[in-house]
C-alpha atoms as a PDB file:
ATOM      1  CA  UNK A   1       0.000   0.000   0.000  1.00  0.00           C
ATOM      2  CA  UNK A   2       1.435   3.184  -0.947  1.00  0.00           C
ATOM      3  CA  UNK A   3      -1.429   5.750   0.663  1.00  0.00           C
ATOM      4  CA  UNK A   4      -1.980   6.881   4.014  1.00  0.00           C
ATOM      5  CA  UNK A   5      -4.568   8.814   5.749  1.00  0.00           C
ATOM      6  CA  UNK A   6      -4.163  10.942   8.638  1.00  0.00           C
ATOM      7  CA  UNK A   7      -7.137  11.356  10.819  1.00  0.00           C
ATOM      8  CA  UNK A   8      -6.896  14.339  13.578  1.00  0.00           C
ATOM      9  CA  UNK A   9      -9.119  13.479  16.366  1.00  0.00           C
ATOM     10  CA  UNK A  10      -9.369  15.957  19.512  1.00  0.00           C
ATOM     11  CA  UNK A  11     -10.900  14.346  22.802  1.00  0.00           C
ATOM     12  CA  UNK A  12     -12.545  16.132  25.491  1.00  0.00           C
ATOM     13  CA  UNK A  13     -10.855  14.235  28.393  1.00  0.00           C
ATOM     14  CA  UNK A  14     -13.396  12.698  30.927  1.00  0.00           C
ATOM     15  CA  UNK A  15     -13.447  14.221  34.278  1.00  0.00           C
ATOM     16  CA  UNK A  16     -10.484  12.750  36.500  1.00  0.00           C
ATOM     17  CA  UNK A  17      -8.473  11.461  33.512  1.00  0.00           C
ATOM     18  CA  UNK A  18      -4.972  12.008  33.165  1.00  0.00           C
ATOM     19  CA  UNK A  19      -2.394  11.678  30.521  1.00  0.00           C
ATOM     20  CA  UNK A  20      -1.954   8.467  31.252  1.00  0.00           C
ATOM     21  CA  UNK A  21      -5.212   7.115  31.154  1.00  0.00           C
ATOM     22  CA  UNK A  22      -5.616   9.082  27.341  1.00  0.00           C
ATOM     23  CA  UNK A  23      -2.635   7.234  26.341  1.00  0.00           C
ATOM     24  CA  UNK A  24      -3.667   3.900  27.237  1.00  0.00           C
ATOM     25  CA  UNK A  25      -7.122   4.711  25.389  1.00  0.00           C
ATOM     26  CA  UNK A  26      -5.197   5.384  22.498  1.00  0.00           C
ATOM     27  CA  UNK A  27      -3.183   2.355  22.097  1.00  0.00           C
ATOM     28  CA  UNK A  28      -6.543   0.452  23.094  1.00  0.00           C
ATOM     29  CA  UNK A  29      -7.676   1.935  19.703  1.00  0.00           C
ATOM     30  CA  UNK A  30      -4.408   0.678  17.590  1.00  0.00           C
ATOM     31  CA  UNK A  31      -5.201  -2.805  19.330  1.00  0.00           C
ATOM     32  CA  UNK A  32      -9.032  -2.470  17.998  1.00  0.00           C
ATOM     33  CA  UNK A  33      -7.298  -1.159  14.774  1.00  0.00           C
ATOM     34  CA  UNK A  34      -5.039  -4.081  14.625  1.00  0.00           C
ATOM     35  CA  UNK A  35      -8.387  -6.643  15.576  1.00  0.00           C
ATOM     36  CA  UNK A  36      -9.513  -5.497  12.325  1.00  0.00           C
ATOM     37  CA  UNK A  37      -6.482  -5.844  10.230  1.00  0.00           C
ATOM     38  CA  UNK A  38      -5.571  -2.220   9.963  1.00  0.00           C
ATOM     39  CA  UNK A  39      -1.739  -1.712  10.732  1.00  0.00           C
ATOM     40  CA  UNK A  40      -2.299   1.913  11.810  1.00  0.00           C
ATOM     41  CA  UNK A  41       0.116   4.229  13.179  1.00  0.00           C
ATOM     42  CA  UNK A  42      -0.462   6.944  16.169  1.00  0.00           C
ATOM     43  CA  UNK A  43       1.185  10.241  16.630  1.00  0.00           C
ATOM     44  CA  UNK A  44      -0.572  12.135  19.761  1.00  0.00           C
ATOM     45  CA  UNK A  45      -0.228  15.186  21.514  1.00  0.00           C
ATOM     46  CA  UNK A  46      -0.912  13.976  24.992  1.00  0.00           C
ATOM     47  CA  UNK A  47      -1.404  17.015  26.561  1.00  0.00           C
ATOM     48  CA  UNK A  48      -3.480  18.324  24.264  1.00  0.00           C
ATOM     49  CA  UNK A  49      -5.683  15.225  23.822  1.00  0.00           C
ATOM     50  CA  UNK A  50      -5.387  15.159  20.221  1.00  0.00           C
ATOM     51  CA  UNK A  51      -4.241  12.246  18.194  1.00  0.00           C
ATOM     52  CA  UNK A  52      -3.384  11.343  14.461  1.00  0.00           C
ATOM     53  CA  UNK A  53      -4.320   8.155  13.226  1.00  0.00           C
ATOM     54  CA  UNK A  54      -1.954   7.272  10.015  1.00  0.00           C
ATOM     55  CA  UNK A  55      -4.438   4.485   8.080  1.00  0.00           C
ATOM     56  CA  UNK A  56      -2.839   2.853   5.178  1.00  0.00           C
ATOM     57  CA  UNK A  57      -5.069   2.666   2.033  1.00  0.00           C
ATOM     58  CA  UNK A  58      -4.932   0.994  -1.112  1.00  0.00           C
ATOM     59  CA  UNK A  59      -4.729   4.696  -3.229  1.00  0.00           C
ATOM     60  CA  UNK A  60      -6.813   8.103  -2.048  1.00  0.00           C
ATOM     61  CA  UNK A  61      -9.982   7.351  -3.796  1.00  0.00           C
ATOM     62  CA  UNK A  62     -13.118   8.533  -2.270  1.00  0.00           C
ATOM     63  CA  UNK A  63     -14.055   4.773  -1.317  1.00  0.00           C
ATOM     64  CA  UNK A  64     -10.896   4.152   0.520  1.00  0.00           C
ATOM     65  CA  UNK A  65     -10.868   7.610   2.328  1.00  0.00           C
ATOM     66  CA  UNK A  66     -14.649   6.516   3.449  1.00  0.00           C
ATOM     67  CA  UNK A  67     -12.934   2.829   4.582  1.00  0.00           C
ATOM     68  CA  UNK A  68     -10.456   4.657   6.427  1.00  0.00           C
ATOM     69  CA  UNK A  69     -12.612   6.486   8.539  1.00  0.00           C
ATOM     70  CA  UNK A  70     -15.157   3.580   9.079  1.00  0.00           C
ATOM     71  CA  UNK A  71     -12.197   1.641  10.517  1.00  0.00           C
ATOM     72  CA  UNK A  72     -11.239   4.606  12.779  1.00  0.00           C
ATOM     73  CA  UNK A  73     -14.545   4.659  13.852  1.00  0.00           C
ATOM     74  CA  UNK A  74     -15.438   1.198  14.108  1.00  0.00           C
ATOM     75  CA  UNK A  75     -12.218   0.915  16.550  1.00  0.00           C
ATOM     76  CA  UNK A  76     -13.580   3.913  18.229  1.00  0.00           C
ATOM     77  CA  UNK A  77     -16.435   2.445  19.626  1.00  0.00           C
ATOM     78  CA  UNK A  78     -14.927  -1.109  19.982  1.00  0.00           C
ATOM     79  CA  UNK A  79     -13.534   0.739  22.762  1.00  0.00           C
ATOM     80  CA  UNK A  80     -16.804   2.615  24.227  1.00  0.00           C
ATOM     81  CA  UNK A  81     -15.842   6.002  22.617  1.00  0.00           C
ATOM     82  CA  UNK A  82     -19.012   7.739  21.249  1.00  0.00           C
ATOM     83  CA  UNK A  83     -18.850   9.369  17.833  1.00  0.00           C
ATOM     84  CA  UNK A  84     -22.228  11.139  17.979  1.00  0.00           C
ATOM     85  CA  UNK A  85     -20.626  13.768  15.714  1.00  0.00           C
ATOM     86  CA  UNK A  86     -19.000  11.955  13.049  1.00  0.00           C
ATOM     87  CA  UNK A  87     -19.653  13.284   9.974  1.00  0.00           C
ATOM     88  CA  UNK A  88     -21.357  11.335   6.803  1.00  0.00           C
ATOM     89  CA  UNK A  89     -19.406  10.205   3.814  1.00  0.00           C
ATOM     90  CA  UNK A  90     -21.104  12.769   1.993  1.00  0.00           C
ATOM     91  CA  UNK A  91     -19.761  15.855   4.231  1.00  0.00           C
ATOM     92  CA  UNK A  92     -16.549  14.196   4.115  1.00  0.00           C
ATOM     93  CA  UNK A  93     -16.120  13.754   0.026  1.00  0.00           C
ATOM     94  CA  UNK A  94     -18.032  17.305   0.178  1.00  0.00           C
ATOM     95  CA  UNK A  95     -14.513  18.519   1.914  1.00  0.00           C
ATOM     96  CA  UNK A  96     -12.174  16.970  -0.172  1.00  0.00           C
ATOM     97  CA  UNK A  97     -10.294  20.267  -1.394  1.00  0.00           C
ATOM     98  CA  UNK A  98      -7.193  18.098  -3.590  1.00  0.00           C
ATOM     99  CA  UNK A  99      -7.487  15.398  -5.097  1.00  0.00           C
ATOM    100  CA  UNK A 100      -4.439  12.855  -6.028  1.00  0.00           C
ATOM    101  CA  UNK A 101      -5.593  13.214  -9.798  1.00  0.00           C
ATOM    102  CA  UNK A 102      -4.853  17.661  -9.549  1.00  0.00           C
ATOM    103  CA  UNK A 103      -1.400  17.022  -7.883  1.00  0.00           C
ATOM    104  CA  UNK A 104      -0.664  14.811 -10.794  1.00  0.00           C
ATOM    105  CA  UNK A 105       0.068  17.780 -13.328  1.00  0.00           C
ATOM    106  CA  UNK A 106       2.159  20.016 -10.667  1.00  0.00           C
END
């Protein structure tokens, strides 16, 4: 595989959580991605509860952005996160500002 998506994510921590208890929720998610079959990579900002998610994908078509974030998400609430907010498919390929195909001719 030769593409990669990276997913942001920011978390509003829970009350009483630390660092350490948004790290460990973190790798729970690579271990749900991993479940799966998706050899993901993490890159967070602890104290900052973000996180990027690097998904490998089979090229940046619209259907394998849209698998990306269905695994993301599916590992997501494998591990009890709610995603009450996630957006649809169609917001997300609504977003899309470059393609692969326009960087082609640059």
């Amino acid at each position: 595989m030769n593409a990669c998506f990276d997913i942001e994510l920011s978390f509003q921590p829970l009350e009483g959580a630390n660092t350490k208890v948004f790290e460990d929720f973190l790798e729970h998610v690579l271990e749900e991605l991993d479940n799966i079959g998706v050899q993901a990579d993490l890159t967070a900002t602890l104290a900052k509860y973000t996180a990027i998610y690097s998904l490998p994908a089979e090229n940046y078509s619209d259907d394998a952005l849209i698998k990306a974030l269905s695994d993301l998400r599916t590992a997501l609430l494998a591990v009890e996160c709610a995603t009450p907010d996630w957006p649809t498919a169609y917001e997300v390929l609504g977003t899309r500002s470059v393609r692969t195909e326009e960087l082609v001719g640059l």
